[in-house]
PDB file of N, CA and C in Angstrom:
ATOM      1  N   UNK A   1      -1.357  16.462  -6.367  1.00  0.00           N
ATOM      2  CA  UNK A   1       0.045  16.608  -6.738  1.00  0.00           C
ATOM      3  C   UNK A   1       0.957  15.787  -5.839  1.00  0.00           C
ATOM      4  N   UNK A   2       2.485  16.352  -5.636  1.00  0.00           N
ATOM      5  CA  UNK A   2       3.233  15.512  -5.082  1.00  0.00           C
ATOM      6  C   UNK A   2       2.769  15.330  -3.614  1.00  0.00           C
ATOM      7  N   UNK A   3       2.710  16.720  -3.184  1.00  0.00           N
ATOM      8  CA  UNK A   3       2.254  16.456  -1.502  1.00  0.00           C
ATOM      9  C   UNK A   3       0.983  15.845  -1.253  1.00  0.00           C
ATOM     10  N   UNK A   4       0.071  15.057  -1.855  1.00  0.00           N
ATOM     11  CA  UNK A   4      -0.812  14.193  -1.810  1.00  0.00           C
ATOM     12  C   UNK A   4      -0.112  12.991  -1.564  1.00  0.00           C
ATOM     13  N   UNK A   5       1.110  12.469  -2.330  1.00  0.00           N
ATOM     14  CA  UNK A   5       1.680  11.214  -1.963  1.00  0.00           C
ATOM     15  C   UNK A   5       2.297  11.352  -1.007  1.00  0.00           C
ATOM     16  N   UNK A   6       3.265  12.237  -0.208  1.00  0.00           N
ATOM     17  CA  UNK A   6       3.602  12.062   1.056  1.00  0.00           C
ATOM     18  C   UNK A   6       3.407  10.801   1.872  1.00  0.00           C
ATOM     19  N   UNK A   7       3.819  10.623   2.616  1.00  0.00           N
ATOM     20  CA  UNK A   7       3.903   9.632   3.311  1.00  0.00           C
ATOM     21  C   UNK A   7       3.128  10.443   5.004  1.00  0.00           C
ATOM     22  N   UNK A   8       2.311  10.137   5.503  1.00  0.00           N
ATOM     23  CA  UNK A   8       1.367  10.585   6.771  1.00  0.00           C
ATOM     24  C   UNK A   8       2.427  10.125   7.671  1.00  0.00           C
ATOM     25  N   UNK A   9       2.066  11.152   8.780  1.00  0.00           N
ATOM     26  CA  UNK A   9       3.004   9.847   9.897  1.00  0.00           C
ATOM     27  C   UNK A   9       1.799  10.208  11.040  1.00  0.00           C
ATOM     28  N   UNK A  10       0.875  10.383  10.658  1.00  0.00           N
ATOM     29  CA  UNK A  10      -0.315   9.803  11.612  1.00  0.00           C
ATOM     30  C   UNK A  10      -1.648  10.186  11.566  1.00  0.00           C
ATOM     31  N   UNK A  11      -2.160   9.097  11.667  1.00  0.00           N
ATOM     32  CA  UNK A  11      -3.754   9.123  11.420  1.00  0.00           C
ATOM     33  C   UNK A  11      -4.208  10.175  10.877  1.00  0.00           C
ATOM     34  N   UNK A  12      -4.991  10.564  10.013  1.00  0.00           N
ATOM     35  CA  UNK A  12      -5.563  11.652   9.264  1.00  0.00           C
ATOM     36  C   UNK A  12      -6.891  12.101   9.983  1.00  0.00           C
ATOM     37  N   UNK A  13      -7.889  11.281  10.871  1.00  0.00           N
ATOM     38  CA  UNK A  13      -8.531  11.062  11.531  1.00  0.00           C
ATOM     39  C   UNK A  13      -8.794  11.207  13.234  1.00  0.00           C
ATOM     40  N   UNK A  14      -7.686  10.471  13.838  1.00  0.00           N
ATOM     41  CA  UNK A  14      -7.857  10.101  15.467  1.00  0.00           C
ATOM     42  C   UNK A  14      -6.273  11.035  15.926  1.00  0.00           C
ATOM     43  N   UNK A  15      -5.247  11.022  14.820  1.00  0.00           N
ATOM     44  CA  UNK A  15      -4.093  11.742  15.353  1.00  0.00           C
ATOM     45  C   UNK A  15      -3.074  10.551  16.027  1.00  0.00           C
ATOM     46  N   UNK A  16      -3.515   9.239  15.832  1.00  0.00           N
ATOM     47  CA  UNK A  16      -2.681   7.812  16.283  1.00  0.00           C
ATOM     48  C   UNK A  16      -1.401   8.105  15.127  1.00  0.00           C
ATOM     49  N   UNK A  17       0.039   8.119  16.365  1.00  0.00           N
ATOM     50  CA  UNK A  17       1.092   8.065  15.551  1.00  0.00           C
ATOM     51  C   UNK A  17       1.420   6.853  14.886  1.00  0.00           C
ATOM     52  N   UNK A  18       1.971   6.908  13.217  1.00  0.00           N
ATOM     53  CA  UNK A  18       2.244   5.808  12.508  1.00  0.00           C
ATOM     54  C   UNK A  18       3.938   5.664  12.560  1.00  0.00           C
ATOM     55  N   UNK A  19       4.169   5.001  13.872  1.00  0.00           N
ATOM     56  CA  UNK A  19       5.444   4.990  14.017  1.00  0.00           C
ATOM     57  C   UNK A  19       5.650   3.397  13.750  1.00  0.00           C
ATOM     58  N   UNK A  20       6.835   3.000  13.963  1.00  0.00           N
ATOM     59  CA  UNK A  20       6.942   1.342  13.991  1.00  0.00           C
ATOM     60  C   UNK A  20       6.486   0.435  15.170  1.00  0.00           C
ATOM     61  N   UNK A  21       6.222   1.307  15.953  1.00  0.00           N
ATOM     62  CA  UNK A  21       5.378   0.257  16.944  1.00  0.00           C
ATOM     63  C   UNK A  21       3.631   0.348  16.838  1.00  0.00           C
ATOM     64  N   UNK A  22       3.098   1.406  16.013  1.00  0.00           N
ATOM     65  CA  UNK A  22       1.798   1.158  15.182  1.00  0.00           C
ATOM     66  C   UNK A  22       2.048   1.158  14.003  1.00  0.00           C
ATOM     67  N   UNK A  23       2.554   0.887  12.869  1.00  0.00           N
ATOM     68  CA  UNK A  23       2.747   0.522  11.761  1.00  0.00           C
ATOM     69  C   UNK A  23       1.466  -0.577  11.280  1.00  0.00           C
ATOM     70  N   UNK A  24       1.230  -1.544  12.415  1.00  0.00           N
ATOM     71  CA  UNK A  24       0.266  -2.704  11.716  1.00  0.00           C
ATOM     72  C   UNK A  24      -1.036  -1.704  12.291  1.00  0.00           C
ATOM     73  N   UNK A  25      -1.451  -0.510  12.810  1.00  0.00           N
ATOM     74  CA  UNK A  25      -3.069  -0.095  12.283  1.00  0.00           C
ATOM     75  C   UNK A  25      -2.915   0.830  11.811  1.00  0.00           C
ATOM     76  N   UNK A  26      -2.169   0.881  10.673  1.00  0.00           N
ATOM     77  CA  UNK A  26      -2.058   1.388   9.238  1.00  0.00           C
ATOM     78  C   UNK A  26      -3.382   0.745   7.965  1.00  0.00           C
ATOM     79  N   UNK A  27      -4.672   1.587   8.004  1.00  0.00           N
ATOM     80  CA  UNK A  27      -5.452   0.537   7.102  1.00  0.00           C
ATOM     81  C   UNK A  27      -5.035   0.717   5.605  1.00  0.00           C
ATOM     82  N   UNK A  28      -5.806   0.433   4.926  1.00  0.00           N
ATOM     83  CA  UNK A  28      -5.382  -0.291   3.752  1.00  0.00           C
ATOM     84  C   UNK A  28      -6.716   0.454   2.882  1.00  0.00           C
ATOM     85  N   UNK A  29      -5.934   0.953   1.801  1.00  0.00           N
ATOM     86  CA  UNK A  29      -7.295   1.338   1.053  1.00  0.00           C
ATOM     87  C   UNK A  29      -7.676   0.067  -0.018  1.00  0.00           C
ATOM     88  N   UNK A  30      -8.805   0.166  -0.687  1.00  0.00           N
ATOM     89  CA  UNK A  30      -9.701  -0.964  -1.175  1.00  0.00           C
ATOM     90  C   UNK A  30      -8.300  -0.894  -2.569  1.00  0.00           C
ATOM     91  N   UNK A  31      -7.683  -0.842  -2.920  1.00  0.00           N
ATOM     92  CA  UNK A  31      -6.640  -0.961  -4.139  1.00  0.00           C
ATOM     93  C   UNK A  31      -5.398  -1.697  -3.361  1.00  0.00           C
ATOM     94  N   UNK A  32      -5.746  -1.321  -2.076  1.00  0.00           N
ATOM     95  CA  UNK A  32      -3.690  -2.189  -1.948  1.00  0.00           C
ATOM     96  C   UNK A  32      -2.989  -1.139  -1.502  1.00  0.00           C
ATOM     97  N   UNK A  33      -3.194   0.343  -1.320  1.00  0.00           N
ATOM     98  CA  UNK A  33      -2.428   1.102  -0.989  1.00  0.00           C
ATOM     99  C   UNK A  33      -2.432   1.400  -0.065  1.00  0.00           C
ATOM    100  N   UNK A  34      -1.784   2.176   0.823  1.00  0.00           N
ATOM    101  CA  UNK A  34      -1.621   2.295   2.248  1.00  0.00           C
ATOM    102  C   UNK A  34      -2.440   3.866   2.538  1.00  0.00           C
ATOM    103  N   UNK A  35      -2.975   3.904   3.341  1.00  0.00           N
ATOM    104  CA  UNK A  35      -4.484   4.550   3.392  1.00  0.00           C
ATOM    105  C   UNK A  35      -3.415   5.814   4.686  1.00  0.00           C
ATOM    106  N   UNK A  36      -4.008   6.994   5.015  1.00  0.00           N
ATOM    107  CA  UNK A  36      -3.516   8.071   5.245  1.00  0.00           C
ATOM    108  C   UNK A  36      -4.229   8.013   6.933  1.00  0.00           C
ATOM    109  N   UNK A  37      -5.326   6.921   7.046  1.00  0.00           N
ATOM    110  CA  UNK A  37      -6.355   6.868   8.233  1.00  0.00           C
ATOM    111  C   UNK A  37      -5.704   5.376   8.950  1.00  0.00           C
ATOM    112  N   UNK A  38      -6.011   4.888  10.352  1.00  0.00           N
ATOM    113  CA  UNK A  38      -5.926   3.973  10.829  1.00  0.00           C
ATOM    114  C   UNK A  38      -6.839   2.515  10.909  1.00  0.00           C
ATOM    115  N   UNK A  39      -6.946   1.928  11.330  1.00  0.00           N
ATOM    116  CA  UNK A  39      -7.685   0.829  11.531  1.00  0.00           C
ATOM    117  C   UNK A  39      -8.884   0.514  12.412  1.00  0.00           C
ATOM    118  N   UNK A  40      -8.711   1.621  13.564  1.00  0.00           N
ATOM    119  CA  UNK A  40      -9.702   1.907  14.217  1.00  0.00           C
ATOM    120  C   UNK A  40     -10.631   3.176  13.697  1.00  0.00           C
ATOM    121  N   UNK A  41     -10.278   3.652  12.688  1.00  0.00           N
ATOM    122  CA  UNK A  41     -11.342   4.587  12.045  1.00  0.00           C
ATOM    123  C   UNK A  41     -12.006   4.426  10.623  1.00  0.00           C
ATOM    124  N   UNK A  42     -10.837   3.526  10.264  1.00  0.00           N
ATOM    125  CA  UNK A  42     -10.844   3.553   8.414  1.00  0.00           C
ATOM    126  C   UNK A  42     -11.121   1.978   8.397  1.00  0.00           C
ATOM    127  N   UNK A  43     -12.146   1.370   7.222  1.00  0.00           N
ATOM    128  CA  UNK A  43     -12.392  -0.180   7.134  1.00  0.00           C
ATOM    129  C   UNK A  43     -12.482  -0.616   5.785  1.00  0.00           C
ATOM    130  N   UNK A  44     -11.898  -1.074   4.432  1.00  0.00           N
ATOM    131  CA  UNK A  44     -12.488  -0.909   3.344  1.00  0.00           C
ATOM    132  C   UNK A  44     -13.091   0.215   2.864  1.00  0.00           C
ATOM    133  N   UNK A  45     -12.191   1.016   2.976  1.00  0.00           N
ATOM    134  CA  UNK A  45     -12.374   2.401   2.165  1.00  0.00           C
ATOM    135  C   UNK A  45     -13.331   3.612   2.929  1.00  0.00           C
ATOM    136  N   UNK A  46     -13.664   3.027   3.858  1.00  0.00           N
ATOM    137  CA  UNK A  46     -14.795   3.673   4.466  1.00  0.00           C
ATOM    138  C   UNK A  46     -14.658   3.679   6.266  1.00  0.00           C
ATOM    139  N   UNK A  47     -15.321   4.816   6.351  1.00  0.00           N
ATOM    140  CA  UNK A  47     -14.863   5.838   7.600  1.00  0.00           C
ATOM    141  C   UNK A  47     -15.635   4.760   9.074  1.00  0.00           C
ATOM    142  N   UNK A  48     -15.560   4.201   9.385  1.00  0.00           N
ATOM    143  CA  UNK A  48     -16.131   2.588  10.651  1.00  0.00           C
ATOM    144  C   UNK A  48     -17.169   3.394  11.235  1.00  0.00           C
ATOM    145  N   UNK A  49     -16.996   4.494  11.507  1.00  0.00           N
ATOM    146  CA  UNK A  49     -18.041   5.511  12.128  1.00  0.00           C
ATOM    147  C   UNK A  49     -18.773   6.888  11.530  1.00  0.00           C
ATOM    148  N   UNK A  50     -19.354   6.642  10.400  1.00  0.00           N
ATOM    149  CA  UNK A  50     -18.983   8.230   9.553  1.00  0.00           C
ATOM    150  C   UNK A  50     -19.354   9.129   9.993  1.00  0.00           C
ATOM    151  N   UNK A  51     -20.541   8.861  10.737  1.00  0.00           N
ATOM    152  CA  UNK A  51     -21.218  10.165  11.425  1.00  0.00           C
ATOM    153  C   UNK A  51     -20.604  10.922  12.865  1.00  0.00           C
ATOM    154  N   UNK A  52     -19.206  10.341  12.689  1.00  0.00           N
ATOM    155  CA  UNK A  52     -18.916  10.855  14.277  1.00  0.00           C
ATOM    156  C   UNK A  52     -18.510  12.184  13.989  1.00  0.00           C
ATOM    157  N   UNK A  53     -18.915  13.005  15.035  1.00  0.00           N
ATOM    158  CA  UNK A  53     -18.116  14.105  14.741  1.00  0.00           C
ATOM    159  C   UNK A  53     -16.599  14.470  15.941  1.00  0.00           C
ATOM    160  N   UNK A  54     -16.251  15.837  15.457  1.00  0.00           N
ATOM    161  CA  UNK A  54     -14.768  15.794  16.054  1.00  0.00           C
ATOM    162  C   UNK A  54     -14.827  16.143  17.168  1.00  0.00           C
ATOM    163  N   UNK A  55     -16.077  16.480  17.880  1.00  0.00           N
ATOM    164  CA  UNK A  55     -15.524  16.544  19.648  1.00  0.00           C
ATOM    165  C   UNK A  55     -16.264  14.782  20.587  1.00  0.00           C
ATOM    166  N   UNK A  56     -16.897  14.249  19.760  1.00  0.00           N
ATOM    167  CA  UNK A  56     -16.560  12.868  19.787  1.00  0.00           C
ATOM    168  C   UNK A  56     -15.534  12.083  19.910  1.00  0.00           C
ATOM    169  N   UNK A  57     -15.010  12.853  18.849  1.00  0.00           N
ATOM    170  CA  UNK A  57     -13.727  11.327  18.250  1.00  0.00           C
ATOM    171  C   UNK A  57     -12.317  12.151  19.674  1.00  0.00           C
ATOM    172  N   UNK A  58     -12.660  13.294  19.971  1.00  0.00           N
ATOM    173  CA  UNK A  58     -12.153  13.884  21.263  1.00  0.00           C
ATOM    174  C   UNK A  58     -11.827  12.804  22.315  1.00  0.00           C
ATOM    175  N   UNK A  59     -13.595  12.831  22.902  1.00  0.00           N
ATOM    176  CA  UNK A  59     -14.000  12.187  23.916  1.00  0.00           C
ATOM    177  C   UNK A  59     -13.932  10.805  23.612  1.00  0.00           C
ATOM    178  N   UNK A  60     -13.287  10.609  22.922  1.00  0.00           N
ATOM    179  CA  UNK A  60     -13.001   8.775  22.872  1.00  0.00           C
ATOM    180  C   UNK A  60     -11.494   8.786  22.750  1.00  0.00           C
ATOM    181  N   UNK A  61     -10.849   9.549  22.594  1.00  0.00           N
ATOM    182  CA  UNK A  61      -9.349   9.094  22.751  1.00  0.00           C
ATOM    183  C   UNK A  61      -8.837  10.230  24.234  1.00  0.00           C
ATOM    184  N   UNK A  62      -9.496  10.888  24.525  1.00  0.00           N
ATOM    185  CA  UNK A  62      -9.169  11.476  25.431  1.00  0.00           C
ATOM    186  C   UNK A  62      -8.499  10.316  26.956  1.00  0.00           C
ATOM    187  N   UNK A  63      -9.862   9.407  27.013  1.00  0.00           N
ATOM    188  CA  UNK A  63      -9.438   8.610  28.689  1.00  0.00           C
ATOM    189  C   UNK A  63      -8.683   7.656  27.808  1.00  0.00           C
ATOM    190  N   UNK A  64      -8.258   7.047  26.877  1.00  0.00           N
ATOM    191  CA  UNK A  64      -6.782   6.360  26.216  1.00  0.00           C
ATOM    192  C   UNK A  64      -5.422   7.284  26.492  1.00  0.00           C
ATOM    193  N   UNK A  65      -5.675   8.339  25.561  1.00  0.00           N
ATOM    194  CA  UNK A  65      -4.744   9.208  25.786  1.00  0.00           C
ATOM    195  C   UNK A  65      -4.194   9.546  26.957  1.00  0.00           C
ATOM    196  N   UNK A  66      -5.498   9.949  27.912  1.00  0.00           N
ATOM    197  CA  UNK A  66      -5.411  10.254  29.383  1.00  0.00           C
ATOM    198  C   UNK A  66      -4.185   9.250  30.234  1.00  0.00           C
ATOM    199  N   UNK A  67      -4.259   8.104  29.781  1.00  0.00           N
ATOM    200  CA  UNK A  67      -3.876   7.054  30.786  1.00  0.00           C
ATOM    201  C   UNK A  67      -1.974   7.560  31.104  1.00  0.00           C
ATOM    202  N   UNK A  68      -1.354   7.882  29.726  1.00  0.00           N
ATOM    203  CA  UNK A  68      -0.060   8.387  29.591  1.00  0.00           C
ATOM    204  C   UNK A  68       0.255  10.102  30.326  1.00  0.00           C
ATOM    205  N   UNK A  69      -0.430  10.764  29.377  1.00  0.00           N
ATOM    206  CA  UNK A  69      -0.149  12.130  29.694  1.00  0.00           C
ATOM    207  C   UNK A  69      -1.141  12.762  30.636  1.00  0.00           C
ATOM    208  N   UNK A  70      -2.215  12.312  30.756  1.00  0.00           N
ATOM    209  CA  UNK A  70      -3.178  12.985  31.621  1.00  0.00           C
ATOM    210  C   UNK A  70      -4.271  13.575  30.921  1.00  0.00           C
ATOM    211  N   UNK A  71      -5.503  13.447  31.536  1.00  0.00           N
ATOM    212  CA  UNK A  71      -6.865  13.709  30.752  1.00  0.00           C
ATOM    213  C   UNK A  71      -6.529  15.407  30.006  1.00  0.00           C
ATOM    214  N   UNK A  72      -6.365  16.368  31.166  1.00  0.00           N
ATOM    215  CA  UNK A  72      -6.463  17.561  30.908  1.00  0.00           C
ATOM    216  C   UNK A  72      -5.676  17.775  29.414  1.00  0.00           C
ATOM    217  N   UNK A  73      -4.364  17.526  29.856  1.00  0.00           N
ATOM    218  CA  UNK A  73      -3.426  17.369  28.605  1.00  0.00           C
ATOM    219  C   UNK A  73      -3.860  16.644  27.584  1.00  0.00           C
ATOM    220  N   UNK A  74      -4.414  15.483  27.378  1.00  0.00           N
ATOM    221  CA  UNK A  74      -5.158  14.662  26.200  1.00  0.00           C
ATOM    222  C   UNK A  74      -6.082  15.673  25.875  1.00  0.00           C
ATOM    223  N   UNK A  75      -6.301  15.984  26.094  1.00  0.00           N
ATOM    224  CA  UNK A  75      -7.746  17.265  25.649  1.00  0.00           C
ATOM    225  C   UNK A  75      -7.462  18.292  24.771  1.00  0.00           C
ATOM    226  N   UNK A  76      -6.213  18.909  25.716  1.00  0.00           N
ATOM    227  CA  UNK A  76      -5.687  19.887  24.837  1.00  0.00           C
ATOM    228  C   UNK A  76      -5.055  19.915  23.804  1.00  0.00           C
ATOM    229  N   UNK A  77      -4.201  18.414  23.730  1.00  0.00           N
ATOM    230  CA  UNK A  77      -3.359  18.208  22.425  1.00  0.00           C
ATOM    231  C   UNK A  77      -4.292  18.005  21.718  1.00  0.00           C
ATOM    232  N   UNK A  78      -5.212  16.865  21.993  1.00  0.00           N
ATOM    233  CA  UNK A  78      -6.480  16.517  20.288  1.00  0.00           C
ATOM    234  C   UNK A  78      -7.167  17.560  19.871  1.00  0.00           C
ATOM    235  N   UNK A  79      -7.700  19.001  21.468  1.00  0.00           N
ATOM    236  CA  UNK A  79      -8.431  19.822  21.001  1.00  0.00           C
ATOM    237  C   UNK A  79      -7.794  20.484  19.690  1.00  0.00           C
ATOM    238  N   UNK A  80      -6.298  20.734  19.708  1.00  0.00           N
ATOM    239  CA  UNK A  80      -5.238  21.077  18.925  1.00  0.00           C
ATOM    240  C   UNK A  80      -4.730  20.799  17.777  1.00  0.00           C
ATOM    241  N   UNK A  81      -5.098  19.109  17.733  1.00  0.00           N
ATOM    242  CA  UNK A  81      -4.489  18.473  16.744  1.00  0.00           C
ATOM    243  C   UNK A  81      -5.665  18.169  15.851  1.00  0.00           C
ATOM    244  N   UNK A  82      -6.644  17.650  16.646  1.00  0.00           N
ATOM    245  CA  UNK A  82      -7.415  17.450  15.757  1.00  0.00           C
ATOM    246  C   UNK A  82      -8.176  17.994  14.110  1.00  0.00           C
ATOM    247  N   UNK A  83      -8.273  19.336  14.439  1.00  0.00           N
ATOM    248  CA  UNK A  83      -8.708  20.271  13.249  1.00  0.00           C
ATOM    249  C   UNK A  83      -7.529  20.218  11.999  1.00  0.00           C
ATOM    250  N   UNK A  84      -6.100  20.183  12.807  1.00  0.00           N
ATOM    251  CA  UNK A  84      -5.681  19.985  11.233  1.00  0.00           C
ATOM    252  C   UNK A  84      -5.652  18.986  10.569  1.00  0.00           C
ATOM    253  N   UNK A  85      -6.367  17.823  11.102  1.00  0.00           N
ATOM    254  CA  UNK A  85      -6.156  16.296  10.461  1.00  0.00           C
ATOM    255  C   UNK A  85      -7.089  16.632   9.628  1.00  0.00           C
ATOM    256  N   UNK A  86      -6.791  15.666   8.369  1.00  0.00           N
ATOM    257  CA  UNK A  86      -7.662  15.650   7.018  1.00  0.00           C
ATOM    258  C   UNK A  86      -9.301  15.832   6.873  1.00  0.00           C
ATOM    259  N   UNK A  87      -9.554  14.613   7.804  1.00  0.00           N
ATOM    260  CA  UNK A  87     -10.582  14.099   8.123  1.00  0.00           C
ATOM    261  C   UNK A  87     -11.860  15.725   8.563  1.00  0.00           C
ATOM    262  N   UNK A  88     -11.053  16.372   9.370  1.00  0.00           N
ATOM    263  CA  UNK A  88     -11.859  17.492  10.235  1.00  0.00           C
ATOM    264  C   UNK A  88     -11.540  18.251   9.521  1.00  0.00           C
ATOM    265  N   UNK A  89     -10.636  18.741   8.675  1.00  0.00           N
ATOM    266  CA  UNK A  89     -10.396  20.141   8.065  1.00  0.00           C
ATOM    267  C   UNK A  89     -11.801  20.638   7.043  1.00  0.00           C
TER     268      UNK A  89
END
């Protein structure tokens, strides 16, 4: 329905905000449309890593994340955020 078209404002996947200073790893679904996942997760329609699971995809944005807010805190927000993204629900 309508709330399917929504517009994401970040990653469905990793939780990367789709603001205007990431706007370009916004991927692209295989039609031309603007895909709900990023560029570092999403490639031609398909998931770059499929088998990862979500305390993985944790531990890989955690020491990124870390560098700003701090590991502990990176942990807790993705532990947080993560489950409601599409991808993990």
């Amino acid at each position: 329905g309508m709330m399917e078209m929504a517009e994401v404002s970040m990653c469905q996947s990793c939780g990367l905000p789709f603001n205007r200073e990431h706007a370009h790893f916004i991927a692209t679904e295989p039609d031309g449309s603007r895909s709900i996942y990023c560029t570092n997760c999403y490639k031609s329609g398909k998931f770059i890593d499929p088998d990862m699971t979500m305390e993985e995809m944790i531990d890989t944005i955690v020491p990124v994340l870390g560098k700003s807010i701090g590991k502990e805190e990176a942990r807790n927000e993705m532990t947080a955020l993560l489950p409601t993204l599409k991808r993990w629900k």
